[in-house]
N, C-alpha and C. Protein backbone atom coordinates (compact mmCIF):
# COMPACT_ATOMS: atom_id res chain seq x y z
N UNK A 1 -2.59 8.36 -52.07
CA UNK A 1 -3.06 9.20 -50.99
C UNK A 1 -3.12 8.42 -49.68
N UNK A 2 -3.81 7.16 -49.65
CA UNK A 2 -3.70 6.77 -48.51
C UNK A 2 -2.44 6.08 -47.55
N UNK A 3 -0.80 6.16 -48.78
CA UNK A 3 -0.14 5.54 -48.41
C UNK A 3 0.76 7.14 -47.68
N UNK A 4 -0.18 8.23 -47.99
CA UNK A 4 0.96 9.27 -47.27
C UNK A 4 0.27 9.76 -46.07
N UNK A 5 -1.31 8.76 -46.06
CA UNK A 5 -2.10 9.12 -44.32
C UNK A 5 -1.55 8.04 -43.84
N UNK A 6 -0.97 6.49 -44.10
CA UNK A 6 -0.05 5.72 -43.78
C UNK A 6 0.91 6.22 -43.23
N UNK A 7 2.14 7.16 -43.48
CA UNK A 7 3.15 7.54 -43.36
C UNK A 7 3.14 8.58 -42.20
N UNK A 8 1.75 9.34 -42.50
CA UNK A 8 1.35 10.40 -41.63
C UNK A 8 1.34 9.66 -40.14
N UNK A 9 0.42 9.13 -40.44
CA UNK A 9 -0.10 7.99 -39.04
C UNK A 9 1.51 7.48 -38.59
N UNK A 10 1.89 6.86 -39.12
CA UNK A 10 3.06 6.47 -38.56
C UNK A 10 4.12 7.20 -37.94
N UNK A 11 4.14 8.35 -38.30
CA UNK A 11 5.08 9.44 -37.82
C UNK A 11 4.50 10.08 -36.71
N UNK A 12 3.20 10.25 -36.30
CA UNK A 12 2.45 10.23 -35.46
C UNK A 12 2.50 9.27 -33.95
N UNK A 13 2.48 7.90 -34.39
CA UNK A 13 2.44 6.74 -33.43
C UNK A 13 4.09 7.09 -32.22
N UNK A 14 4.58 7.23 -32.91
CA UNK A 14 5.78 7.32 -31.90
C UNK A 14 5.93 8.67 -31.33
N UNK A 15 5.01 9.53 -31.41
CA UNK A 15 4.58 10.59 -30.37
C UNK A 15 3.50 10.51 -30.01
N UNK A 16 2.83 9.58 -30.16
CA UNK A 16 1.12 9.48 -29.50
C UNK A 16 0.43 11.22 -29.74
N UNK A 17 0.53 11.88 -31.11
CA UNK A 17 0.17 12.75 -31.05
C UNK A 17 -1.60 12.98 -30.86
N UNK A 18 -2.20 14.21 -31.22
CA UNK A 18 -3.29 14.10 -31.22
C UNK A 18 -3.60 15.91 -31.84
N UNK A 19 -4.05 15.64 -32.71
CA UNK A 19 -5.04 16.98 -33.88
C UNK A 19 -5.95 17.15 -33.40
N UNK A 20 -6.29 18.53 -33.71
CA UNK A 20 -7.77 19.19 -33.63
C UNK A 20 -8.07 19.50 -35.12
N UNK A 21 -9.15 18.31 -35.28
CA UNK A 21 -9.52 19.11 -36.87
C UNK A 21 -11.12 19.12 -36.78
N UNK A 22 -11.49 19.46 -38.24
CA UNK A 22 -13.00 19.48 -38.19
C UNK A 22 -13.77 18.55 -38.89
N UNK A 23 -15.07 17.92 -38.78
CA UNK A 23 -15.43 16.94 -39.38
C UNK A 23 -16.64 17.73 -40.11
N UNK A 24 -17.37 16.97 -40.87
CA UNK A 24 -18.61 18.02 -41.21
C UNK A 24 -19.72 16.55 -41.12
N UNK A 25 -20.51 17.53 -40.42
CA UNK A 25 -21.93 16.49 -40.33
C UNK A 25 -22.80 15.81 -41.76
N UNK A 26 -23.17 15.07 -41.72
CA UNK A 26 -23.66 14.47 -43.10
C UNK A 26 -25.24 13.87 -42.83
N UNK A 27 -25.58 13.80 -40.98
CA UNK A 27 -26.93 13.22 -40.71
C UNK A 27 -27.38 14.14 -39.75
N UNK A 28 -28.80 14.09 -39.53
CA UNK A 28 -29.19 14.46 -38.17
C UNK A 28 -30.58 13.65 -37.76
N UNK A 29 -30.57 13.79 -36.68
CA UNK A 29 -32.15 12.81 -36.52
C UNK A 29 -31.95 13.15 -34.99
N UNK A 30 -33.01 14.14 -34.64
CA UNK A 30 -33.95 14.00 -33.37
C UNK A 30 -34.49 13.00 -32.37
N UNK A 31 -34.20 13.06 -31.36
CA UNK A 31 -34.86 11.54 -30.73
C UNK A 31 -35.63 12.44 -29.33
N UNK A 32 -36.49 11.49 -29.58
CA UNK A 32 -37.88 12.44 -28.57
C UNK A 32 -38.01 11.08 -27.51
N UNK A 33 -38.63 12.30 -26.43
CA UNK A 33 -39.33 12.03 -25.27
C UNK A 33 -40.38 12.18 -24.80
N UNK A 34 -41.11 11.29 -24.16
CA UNK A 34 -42.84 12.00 -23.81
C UNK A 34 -42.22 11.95 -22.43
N UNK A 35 -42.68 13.34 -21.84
CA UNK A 35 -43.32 13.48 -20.41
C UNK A 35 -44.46 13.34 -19.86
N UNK A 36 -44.84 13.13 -19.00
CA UNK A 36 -46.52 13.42 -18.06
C UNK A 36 -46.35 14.57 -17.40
N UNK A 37 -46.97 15.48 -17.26
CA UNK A 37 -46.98 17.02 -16.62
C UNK A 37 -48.31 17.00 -15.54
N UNK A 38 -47.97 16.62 -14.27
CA UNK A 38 -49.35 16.69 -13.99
C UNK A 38 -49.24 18.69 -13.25
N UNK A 39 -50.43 19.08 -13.58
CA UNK A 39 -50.71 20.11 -12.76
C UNK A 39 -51.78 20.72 -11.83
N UNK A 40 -51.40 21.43 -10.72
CA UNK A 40 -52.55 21.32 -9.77
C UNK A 40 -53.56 22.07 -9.43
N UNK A 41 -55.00 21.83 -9.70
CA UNK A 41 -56.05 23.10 -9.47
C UNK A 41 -57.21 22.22 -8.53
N UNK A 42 -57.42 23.23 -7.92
CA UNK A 42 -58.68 23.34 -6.36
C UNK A 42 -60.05 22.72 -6.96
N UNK A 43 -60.62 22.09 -6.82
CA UNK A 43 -61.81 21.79 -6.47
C UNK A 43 -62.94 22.18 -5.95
N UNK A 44 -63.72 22.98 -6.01
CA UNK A 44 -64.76 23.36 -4.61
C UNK A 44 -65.92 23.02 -5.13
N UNK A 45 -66.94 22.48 -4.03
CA UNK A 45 -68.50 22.18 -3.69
C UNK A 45 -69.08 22.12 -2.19
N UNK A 46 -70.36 22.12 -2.35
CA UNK A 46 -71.04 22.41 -1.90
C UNK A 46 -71.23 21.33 -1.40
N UNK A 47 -71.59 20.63 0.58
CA UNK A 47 -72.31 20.14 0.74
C UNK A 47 -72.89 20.04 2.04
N UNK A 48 -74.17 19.18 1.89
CA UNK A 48 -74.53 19.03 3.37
C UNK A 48 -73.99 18.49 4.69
N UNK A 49 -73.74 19.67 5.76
CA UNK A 49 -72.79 18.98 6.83
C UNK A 49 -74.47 18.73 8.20
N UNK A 50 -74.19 17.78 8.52
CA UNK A 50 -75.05 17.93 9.65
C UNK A 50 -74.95 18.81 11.13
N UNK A 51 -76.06 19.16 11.75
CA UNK A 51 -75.90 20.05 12.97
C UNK A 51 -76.45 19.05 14.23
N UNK A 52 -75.64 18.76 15.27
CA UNK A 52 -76.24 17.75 15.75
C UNK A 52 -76.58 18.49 17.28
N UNK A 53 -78.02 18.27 17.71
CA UNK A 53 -78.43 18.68 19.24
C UNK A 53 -79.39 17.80 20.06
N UNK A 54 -79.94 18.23 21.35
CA UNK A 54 -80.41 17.38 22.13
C UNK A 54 -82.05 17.02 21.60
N UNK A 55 -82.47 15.91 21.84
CA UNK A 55 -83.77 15.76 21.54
C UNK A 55 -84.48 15.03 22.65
N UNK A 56 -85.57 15.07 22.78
CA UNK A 56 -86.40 14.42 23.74
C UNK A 56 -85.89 14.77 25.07
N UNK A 57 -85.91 14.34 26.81
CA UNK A 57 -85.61 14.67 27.26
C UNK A 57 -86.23 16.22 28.42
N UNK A 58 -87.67 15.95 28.10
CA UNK A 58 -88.05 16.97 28.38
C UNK A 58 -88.19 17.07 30.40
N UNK A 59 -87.49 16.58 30.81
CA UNK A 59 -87.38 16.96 32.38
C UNK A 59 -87.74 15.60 33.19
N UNK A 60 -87.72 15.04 34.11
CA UNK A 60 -88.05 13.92 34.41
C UNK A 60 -89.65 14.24 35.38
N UNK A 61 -90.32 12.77 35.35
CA UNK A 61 -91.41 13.70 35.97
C UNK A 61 -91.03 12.81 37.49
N UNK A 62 -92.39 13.40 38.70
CA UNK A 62 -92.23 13.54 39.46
C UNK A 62 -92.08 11.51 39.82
N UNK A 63 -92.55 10.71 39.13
CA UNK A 63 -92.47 9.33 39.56
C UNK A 63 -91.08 9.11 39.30
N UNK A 64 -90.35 9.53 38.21
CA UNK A 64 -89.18 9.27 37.88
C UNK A 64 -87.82 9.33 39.58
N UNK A 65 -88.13 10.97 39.80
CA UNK A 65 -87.54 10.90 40.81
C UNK A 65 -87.60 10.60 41.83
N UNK A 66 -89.19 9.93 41.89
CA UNK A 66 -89.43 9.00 43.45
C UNK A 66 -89.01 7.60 43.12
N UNK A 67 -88.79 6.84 41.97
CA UNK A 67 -88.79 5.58 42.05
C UNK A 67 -86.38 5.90 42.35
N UNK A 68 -86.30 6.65 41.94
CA UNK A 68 -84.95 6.99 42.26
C UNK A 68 -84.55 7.07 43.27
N UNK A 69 -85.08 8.19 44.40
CA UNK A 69 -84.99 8.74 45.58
C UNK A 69 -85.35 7.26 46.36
N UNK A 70 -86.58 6.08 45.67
CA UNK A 70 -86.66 5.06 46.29
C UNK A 70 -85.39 3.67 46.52
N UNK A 71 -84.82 3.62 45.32
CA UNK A 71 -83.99 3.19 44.73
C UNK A 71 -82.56 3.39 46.11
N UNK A 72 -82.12 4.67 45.23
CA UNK A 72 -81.21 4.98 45.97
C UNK A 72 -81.48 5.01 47.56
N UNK A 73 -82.37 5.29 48.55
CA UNK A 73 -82.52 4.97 49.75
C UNK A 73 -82.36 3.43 50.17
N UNK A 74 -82.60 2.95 49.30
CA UNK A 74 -82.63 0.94 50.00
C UNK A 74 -80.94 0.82 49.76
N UNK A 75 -80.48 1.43 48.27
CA UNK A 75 -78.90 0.78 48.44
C UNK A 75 -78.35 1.60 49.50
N UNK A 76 -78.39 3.04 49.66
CA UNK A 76 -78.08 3.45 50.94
C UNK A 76 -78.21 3.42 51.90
N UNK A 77 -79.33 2.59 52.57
CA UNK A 77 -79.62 2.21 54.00
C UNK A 77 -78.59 0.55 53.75
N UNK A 78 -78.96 -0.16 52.61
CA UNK A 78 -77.81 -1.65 52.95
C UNK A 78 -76.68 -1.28 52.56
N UNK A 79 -75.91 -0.29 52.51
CA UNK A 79 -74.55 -0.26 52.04
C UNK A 79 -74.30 -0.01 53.44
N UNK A 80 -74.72 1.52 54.49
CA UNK A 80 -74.26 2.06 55.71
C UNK A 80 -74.79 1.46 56.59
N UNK A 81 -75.97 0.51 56.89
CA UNK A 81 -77.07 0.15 58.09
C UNK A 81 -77.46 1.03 59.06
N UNK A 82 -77.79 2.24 58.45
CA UNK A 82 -78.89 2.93 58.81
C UNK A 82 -79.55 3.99 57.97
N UNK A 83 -79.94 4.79 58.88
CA UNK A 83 -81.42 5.68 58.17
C UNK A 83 -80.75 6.91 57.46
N UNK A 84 -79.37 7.53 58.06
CA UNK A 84 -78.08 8.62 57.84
C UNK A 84 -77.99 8.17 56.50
N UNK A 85 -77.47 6.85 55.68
CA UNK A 85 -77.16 6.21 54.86
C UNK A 85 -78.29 6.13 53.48
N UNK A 86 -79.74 5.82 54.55
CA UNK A 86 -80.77 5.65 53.66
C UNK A 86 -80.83 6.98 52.56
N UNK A 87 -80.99 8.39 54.06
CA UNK A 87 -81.62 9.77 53.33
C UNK A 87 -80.78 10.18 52.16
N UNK A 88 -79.12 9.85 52.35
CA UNK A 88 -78.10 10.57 51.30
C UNK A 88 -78.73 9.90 50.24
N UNK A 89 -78.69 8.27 50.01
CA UNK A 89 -79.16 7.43 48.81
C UNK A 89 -80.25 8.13 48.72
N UNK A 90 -81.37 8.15 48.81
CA UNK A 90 -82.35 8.56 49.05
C UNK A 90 -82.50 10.15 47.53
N UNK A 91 -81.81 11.11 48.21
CA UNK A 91 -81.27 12.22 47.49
C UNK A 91 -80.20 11.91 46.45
N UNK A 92 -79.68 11.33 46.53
CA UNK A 92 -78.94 10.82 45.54
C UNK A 92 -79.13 10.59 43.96
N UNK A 93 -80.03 9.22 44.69
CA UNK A 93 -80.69 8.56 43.49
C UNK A 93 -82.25 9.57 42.88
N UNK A 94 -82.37 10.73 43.85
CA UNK A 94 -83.27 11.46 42.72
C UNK A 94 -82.78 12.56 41.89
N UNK A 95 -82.20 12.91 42.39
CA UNK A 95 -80.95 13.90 41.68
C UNK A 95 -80.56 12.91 39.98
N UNK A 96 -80.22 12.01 40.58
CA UNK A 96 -79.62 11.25 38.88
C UNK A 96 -80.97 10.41 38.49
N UNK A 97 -81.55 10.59 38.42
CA UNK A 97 -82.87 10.43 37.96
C UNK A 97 -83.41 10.97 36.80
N UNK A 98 -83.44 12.51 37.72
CA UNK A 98 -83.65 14.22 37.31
C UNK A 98 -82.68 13.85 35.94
N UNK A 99 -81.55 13.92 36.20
CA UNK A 99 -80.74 14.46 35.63
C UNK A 99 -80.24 13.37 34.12
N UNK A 100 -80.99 12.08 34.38
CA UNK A 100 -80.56 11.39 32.75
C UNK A 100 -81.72 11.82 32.51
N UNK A 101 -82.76 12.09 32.89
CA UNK A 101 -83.90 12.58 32.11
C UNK A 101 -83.75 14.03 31.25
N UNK A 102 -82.79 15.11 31.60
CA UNK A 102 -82.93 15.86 31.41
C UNK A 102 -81.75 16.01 30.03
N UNK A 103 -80.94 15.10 30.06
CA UNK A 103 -80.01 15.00 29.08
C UNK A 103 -80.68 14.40 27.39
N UNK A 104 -81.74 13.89 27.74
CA UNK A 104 -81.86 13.20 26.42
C UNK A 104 -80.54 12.74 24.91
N UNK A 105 -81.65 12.55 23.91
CA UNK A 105 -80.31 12.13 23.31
C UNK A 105 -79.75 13.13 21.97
N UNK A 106 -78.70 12.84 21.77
CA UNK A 106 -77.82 13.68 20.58
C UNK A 106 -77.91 13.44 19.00
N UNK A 107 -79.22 13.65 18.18
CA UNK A 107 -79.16 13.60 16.78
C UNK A 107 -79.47 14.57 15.97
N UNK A 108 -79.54 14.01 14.78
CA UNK A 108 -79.37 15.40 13.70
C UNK A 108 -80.62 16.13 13.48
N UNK A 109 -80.82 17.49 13.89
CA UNK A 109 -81.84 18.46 14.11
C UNK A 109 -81.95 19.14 12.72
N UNK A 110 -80.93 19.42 11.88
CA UNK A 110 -81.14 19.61 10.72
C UNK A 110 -79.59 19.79 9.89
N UNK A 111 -79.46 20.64 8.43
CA UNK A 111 -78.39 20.66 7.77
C UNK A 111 -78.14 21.54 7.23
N UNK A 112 -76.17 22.28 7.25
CA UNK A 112 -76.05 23.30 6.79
C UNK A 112 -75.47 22.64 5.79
N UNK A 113 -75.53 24.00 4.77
CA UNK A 113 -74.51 24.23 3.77
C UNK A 113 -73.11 24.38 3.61
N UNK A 114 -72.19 23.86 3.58
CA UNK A 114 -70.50 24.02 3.56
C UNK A 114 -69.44 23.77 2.31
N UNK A 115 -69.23 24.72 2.18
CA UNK A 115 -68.09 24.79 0.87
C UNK A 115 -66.87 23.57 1.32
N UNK A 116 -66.80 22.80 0.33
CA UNK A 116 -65.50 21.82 0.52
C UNK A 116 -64.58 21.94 -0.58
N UNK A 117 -63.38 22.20 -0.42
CA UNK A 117 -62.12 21.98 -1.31
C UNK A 117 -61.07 20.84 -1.53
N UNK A 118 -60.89 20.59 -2.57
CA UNK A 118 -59.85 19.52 -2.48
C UNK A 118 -58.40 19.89 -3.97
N UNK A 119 -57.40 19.28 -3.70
CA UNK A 119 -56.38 19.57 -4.86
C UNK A 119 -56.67 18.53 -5.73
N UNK A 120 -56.89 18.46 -6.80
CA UNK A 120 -56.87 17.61 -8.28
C UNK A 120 -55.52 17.84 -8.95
N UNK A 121 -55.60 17.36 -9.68
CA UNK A 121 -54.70 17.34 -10.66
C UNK A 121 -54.76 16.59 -12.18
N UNK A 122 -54.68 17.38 -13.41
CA UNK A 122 -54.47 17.71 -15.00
C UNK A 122 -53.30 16.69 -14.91
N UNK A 123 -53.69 15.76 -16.17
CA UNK A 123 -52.64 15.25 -16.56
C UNK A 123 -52.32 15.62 -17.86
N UNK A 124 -50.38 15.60 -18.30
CA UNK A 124 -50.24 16.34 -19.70
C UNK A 124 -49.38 15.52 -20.17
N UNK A 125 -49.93 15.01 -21.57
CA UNK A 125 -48.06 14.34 -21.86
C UNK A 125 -47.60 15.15 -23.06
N UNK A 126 -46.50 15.50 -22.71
CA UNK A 126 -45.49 16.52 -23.72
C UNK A 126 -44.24 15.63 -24.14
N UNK A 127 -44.32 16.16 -25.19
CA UNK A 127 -43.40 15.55 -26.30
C UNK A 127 -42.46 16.42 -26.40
N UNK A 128 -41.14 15.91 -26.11
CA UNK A 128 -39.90 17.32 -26.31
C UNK A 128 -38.53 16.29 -26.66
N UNK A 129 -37.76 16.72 -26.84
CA UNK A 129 -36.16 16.26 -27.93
C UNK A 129 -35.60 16.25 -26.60
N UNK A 130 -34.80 15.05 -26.73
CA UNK A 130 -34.22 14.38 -25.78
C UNK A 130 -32.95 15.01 -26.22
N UNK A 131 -32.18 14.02 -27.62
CA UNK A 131 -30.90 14.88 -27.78
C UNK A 131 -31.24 14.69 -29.49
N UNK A 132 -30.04 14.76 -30.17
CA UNK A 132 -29.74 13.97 -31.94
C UNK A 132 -29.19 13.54 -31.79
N UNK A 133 -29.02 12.27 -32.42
CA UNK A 133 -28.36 11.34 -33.50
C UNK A 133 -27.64 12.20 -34.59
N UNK A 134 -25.84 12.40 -34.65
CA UNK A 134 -25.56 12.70 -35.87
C UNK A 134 -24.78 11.81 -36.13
N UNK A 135 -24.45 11.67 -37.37
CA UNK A 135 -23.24 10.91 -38.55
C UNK A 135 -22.48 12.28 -38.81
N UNK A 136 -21.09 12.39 -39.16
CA UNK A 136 -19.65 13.22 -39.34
C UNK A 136 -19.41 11.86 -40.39
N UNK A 137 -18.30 13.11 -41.03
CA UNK A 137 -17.11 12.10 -41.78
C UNK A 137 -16.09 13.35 -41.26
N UNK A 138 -14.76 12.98 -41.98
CA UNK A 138 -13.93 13.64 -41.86
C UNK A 138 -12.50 12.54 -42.49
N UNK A 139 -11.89 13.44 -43.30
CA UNK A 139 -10.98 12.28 -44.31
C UNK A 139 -11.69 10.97 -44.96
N UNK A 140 -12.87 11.03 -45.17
CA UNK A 140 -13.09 9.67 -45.82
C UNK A 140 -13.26 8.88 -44.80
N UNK A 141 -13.43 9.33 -43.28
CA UNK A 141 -13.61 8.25 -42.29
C UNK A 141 -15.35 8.79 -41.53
N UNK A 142 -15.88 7.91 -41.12
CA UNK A 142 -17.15 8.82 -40.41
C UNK A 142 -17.54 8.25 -39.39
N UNK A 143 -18.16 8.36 -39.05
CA UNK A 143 -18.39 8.10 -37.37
C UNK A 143 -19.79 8.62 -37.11
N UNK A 144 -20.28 8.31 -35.27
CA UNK A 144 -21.55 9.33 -35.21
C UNK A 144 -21.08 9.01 -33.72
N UNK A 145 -22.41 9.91 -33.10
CA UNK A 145 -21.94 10.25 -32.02
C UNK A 145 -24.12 10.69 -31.80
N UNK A 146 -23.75 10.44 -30.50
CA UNK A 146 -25.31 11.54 -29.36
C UNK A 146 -24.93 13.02 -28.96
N UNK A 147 -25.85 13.91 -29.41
CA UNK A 147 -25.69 15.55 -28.66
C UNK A 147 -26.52 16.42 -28.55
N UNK A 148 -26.51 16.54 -27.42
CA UNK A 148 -27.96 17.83 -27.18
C UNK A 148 -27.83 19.17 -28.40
N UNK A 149 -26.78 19.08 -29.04
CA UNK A 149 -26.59 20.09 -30.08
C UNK A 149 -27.01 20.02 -31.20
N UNK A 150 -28.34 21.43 -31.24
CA UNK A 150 -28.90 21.13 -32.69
C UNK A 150 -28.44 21.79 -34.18
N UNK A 151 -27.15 20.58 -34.87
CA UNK A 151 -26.77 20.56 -35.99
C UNK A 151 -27.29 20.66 -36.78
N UNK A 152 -27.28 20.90 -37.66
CA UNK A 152 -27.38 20.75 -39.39
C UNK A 152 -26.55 20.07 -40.07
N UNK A 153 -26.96 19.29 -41.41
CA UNK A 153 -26.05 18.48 -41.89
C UNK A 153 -25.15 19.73 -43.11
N UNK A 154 -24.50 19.64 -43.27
CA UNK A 154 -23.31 20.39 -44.00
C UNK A 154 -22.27 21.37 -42.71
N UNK A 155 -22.88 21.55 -41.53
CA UNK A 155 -22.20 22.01 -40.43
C UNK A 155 -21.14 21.00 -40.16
N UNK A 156 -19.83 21.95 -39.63
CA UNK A 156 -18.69 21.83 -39.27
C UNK A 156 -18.23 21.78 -37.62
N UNK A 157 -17.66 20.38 -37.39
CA UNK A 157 -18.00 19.72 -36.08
C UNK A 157 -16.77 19.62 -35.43
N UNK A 158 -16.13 20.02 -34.28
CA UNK A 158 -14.60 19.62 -33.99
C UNK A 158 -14.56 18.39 -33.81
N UNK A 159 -13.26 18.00 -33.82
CA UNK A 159 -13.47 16.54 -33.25
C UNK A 159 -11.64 16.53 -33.25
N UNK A 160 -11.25 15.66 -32.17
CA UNK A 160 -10.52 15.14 -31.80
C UNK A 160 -10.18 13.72 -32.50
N UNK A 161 -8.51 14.21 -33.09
CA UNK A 161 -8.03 12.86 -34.36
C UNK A 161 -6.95 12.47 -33.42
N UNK A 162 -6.89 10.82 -32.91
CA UNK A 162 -5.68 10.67 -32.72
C UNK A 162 -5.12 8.97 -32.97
N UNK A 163 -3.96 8.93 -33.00
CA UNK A 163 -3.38 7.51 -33.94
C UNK A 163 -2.55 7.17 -32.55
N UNK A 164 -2.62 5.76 -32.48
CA UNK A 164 -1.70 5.21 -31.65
C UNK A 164 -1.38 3.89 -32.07
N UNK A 165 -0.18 2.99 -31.68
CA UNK A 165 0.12 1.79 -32.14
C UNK A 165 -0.85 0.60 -30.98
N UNK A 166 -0.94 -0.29 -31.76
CA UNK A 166 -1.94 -1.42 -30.98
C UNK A 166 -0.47 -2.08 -29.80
């Protein structure tokens, strides 16, 4: 027998032919993969945001704006050298006197409530089939091969036969 797949083959080589025949599977084996799946869900809570307003600051009193109005009159009489110079300083410096007094300062008066959201994310690892591992024979010859195709062993596999000279 094998001296007339000899003969076969040889009659073959000098046309570089090539058959379509069928092999039949004889193995199978699954080969797996883990994934990570992450997926994404919202977050929400509750928290304290601060409210921030003026405090203290309750008006300037009347010394405030004389030591100002005093103030500002001396740099305005020596900046201009005279009395024109003095009165503007004079008004000047009670006006801004008045007026940092009346600003006081900016802290936290009390606290609201505020919903906050954020994206998280689930982590998943999944296990799924990459491809198989099969083994074929065909004539007493066998082979294997990788394929996303899920065989069975006694299933019938094409395969491409071909003989050439070295």
């Amino acid at each position: 027998m094998k001296n007339l797949i000899a003969a076969g083959a040889l009659s073959l080589v000098a046309t570089g032919a090539v058959a379509q025949e069928y092999a039949t599977i004889t193995y199978v084996e699954p080969r797996y993969i883990t994934e990570t799946i992450s997926r994404p869900y919202q977050s929400c809570y509750m928290v304290d945001v601060p409210i921030y307003g003026n405090v203290g600051g309750g008006g300037a009193t009347g010394g405030d704006v004389l030591g100002g109005a005093i103030i500002g009159g001396l740099i305005g009489k020596g900046a201009s050298g005279n009395d024109k110079g003095a009165a503007v300083g004079a008004i000047l410096g009670g006006m801004i006197a008045a007026e940092n007094k009346n600003n006081g300062q900016r802290a936290i008066v009390g606290y609201q409530q505020q919903q906050q959201c954020e994206t998280r994310y689930d982590t998943e690892n999944v296990t799924k089939i990459k491809d198989y591992k099969i083994r074929f024979e065909w004539n007493g010859y066998g082979g294997s091969a990788y394929t996303y195709n899920n065989y069975s062993v006694g299933d019938r596999l094409p395969v491409e036969v071909s003989i050439r000279a070295k």
